[in-house]
N, C-alpha and C. Protein backbone atom coordinates (compact mmCIF):
# COMPACT_ATOMS: atom_id res chain seq x y z
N UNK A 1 130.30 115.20 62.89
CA UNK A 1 128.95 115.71 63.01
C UNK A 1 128.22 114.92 64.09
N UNK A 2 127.29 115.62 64.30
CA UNK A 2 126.60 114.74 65.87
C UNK A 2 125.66 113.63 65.08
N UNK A 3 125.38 112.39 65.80
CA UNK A 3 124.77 111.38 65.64
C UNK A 3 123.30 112.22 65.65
N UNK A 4 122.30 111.19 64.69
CA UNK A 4 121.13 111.78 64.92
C UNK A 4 120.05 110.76 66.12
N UNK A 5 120.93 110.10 66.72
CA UNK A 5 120.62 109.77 67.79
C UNK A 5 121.42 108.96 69.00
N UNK A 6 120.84 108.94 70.27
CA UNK A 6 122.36 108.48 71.26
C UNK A 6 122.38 106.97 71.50
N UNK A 7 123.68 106.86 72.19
CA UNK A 7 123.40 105.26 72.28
C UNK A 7 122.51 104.78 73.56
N UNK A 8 121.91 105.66 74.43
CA UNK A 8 120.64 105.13 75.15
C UNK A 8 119.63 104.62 74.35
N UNK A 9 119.16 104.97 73.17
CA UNK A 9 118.28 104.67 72.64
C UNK A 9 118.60 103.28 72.18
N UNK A 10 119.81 102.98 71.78
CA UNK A 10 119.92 101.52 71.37
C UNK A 10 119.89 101.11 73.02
N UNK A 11 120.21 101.51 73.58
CA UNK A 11 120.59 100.33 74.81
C UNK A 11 118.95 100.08 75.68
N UNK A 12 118.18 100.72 75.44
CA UNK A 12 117.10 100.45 76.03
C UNK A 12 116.49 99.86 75.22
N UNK A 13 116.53 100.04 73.55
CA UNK A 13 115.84 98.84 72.76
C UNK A 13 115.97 97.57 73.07
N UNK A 14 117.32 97.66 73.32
CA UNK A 14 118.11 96.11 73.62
C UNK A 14 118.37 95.54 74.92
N UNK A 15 117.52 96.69 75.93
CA UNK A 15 117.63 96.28 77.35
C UNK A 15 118.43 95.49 77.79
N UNK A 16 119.62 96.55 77.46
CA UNK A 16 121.04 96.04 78.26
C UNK A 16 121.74 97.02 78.90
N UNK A 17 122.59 97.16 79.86
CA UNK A 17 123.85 97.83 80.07
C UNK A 17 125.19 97.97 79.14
N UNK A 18 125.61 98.64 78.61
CA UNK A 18 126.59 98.88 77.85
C UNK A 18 127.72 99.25 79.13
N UNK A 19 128.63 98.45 79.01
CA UNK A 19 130.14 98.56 79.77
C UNK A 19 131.01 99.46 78.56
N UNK A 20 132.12 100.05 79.29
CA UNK A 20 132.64 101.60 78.36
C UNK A 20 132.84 100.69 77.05
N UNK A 21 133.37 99.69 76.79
CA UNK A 21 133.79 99.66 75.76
C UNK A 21 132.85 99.12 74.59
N UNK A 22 131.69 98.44 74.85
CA UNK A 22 130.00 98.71 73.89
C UNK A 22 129.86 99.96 73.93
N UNK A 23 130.26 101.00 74.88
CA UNK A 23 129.68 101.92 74.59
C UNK A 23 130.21 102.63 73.69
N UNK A 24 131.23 102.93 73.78
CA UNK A 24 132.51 103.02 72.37
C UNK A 24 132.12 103.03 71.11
N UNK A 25 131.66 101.47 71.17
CA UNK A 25 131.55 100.63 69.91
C UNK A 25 130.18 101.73 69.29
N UNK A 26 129.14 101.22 70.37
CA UNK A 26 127.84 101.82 69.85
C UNK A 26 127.96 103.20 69.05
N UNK A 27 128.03 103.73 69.74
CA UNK A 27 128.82 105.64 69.89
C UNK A 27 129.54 105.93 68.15
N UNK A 28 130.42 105.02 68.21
CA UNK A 28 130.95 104.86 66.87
C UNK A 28 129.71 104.59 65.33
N UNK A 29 129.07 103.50 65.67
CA UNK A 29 127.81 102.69 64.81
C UNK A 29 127.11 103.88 64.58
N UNK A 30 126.85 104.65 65.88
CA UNK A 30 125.99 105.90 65.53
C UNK A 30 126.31 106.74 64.48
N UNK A 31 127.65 107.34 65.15
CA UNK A 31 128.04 108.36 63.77
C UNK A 31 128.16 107.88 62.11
N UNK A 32 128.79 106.05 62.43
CA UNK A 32 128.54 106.00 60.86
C UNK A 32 127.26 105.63 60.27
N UNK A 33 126.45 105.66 61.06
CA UNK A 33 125.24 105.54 60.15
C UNK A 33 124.55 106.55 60.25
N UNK A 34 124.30 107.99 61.10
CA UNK A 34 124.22 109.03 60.54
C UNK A 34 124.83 109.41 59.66
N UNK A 35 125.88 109.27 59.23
CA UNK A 35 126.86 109.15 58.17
C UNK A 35 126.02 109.15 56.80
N UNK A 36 125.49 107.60 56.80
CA UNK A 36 124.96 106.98 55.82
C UNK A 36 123.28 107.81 55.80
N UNK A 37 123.34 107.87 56.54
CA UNK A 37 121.52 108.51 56.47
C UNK A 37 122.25 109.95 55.69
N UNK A 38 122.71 110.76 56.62
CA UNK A 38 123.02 112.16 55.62
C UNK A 38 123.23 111.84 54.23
N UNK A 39 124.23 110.83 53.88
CA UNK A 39 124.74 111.01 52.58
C UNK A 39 123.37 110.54 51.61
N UNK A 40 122.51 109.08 52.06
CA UNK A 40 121.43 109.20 51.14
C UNK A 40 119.69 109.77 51.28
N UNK A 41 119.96 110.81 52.26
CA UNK A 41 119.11 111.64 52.82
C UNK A 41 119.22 112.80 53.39
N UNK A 42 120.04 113.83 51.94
CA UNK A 42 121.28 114.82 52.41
C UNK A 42 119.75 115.92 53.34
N UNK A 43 118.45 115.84 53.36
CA UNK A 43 117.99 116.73 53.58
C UNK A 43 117.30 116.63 54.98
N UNK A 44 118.00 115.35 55.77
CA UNK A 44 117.36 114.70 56.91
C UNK A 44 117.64 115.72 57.89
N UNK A 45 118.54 116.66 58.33
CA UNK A 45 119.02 117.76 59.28
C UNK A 45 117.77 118.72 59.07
N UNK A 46 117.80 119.31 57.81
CA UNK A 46 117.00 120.49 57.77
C UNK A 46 115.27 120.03 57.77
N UNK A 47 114.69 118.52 57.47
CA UNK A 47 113.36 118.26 57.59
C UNK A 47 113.36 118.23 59.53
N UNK A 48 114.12 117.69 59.82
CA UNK A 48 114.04 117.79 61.81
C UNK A 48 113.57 119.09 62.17
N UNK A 49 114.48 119.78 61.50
CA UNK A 49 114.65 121.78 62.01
C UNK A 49 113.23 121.98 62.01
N UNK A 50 112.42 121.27 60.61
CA UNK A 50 111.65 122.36 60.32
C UNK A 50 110.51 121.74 60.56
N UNK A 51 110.41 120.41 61.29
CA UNK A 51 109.41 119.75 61.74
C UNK A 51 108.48 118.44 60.30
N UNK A 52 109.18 118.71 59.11
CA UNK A 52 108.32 117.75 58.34
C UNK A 52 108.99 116.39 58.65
N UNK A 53 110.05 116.11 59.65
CA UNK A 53 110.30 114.99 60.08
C UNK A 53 110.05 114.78 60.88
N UNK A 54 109.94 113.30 61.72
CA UNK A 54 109.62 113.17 63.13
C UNK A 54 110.98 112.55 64.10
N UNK A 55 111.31 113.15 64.81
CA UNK A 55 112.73 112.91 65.46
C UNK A 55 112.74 111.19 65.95
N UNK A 56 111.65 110.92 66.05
CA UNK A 56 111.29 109.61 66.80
C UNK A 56 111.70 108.91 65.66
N UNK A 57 110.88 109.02 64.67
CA UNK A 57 111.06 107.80 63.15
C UNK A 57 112.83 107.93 63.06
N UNK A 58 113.57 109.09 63.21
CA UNK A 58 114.46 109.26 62.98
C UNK A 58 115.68 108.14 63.99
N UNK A 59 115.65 108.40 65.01
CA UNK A 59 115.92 107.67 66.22
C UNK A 59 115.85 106.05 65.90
N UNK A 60 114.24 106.08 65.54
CA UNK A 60 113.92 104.43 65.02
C UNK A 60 114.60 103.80 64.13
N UNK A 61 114.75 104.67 63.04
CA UNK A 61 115.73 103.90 61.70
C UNK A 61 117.25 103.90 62.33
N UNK A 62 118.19 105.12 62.56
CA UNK A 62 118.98 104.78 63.12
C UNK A 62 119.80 103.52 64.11
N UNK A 63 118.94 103.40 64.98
CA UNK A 63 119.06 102.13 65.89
C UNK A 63 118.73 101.31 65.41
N UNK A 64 118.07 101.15 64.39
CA UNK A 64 117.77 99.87 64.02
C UNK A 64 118.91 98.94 62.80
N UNK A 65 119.12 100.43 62.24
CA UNK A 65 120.05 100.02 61.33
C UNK A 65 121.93 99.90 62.42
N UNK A 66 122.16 100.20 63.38
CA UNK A 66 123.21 100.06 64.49
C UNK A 66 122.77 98.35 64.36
N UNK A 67 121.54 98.44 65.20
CA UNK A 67 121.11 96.81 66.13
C UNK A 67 121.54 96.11 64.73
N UNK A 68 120.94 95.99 63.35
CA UNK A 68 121.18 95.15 62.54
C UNK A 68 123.18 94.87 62.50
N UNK A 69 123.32 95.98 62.66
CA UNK A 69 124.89 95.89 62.67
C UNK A 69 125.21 95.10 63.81
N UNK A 70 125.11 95.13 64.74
CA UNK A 70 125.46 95.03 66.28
C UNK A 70 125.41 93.19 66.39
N UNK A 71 124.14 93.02 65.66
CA UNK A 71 123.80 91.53 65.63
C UNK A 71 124.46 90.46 64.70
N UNK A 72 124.45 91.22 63.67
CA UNK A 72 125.37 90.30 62.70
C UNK A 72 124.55 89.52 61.58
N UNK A 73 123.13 90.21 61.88
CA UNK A 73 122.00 89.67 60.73
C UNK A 73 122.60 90.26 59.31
N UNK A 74 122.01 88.98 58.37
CA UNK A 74 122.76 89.57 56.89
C UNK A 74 123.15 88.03 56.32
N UNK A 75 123.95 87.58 57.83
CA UNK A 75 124.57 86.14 57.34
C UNK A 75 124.01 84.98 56.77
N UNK A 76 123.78 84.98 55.74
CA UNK A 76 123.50 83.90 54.96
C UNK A 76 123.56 82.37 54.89
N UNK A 77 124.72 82.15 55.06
CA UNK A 77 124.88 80.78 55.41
C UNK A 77 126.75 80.75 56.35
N UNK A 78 126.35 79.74 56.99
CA UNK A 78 127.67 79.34 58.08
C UNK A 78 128.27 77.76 57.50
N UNK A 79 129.68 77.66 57.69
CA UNK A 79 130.03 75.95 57.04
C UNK A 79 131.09 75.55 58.42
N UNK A 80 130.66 74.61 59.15
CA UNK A 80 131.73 73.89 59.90
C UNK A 80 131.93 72.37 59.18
N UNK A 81 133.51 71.97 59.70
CA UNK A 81 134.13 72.07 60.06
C UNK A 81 135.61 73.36 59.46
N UNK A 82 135.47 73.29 58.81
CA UNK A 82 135.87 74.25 57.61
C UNK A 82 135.23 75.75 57.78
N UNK A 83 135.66 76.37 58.39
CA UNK A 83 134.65 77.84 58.83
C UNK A 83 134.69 78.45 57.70
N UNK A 84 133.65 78.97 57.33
CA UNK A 84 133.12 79.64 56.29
C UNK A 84 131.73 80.18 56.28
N UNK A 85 131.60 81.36 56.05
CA UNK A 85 130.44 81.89 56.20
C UNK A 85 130.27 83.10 54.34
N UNK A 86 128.68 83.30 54.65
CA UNK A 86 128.49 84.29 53.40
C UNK A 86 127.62 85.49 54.10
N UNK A 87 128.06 86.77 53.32
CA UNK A 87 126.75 87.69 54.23
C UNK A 87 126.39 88.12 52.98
N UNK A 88 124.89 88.51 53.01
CA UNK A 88 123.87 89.61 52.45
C UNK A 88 124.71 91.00 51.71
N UNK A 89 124.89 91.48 51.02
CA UNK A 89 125.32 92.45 50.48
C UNK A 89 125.21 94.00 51.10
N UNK A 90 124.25 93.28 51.75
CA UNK A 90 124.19 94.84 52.92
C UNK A 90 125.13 94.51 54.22
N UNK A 91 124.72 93.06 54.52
CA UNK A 91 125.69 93.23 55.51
C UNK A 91 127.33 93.36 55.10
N UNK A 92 127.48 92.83 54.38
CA UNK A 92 129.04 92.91 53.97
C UNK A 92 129.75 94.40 53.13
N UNK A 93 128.28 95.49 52.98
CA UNK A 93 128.89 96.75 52.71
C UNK A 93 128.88 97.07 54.67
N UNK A 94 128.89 96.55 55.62
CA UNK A 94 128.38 98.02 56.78
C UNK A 94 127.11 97.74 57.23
N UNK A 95 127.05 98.96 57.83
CA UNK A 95 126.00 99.90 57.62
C UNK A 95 125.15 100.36 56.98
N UNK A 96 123.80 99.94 56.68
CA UNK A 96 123.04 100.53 55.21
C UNK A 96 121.74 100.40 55.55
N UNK A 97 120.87 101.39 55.07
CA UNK A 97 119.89 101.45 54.90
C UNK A 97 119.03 100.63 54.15
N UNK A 98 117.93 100.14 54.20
CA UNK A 98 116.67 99.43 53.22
C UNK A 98 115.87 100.08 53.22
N UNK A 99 115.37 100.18 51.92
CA UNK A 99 114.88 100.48 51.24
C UNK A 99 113.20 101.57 51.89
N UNK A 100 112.74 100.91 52.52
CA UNK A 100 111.97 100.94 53.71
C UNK A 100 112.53 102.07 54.91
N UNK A 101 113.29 102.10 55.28
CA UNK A 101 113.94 103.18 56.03
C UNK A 101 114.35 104.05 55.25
N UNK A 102 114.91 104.13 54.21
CA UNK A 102 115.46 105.22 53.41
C UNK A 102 113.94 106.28 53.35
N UNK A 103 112.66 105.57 52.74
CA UNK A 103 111.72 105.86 52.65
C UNK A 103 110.92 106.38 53.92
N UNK A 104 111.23 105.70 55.32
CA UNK A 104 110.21 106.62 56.54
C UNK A 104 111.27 108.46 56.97
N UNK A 105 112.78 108.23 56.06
CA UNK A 105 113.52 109.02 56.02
C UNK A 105 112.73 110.27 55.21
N UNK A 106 111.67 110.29 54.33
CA UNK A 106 111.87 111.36 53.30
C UNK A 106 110.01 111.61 53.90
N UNK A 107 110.50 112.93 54.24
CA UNK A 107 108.80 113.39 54.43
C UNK A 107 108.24 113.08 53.54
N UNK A 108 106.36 113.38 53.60
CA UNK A 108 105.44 112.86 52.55
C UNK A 108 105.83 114.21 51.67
N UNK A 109 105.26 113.65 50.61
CA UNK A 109 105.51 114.96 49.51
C UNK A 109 104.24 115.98 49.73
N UNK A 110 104.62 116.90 49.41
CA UNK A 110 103.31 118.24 49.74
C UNK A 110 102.99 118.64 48.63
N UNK A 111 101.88 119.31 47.78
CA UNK A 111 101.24 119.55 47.02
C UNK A 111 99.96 118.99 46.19
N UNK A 112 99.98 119.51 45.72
CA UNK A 112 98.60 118.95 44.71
C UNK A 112 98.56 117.14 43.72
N UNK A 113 97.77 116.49 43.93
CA UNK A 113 97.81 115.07 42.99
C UNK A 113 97.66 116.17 41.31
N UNK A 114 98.31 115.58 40.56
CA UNK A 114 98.04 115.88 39.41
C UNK A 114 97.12 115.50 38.61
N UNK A 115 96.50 116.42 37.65
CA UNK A 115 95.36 116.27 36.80
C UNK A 115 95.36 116.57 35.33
N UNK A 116 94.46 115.55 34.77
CA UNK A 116 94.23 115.70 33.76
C UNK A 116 93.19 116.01 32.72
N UNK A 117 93.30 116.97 32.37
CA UNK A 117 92.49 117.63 31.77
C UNK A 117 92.06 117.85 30.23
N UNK A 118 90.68 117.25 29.45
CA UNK A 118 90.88 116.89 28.36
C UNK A 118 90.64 118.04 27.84
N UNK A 119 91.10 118.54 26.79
CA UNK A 119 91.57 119.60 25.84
C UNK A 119 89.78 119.82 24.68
């Protein structure tokens, strides 16, 4: 399935040149974390279509959740001489969303605040 966004967008966040084989890499990061956005935001395709999303926020979480990948944030603690390191539970699933992005993922809700009415 197509990425819901390209790897220019990371590469100008990160104001760099990507040589073919970052670009590869990136290209790849994309699809699996559209991946991850579809699966816990199966309705993110059809809010774009229909405009209650904004392609930009969309773009934003994406790359951001790549760059977190890309960087290696997550890591917890490092041990020399003895190499050893620990990561964050997000970093050591992947790719993943917080909590916070999952959320600029889901349009506002539409309808009425509810009321209560005494009898």
């Amino acid at each position: 399935m197509t990425p819901l966004a390209d790897f220019s967008e990371v590469q100008i966040r990160l104001g760099e040149e990507f040589d073919d084989k970052l670009t590869a890499q990136v290209n790849a990061f994309l699809r699996d974390a559209s991946a991850v956005v579809r699966r816990r935001v199966p309705t993110v395709d059809a809010n774009l279509a229909d405009g209650s999303l904004d392609r930009d926020t969309v773009v934003m979480v994406i790359t951001q959740v790549v760059m977190r990948r890309m960087s290696g944030i997550g890591l917890l603690s490092e041990q020399h001489p003895e190499y050893s390191y620990t990561l964050s539970p997000e970093a050591a699933n992947g790719l993943a969303l917080t909590d916070d992005e999952e959320a600029l993922l889901r349009p506002p809700q539409s309808g009425r605040a509810f009321s209560i009415v005494p009898r």
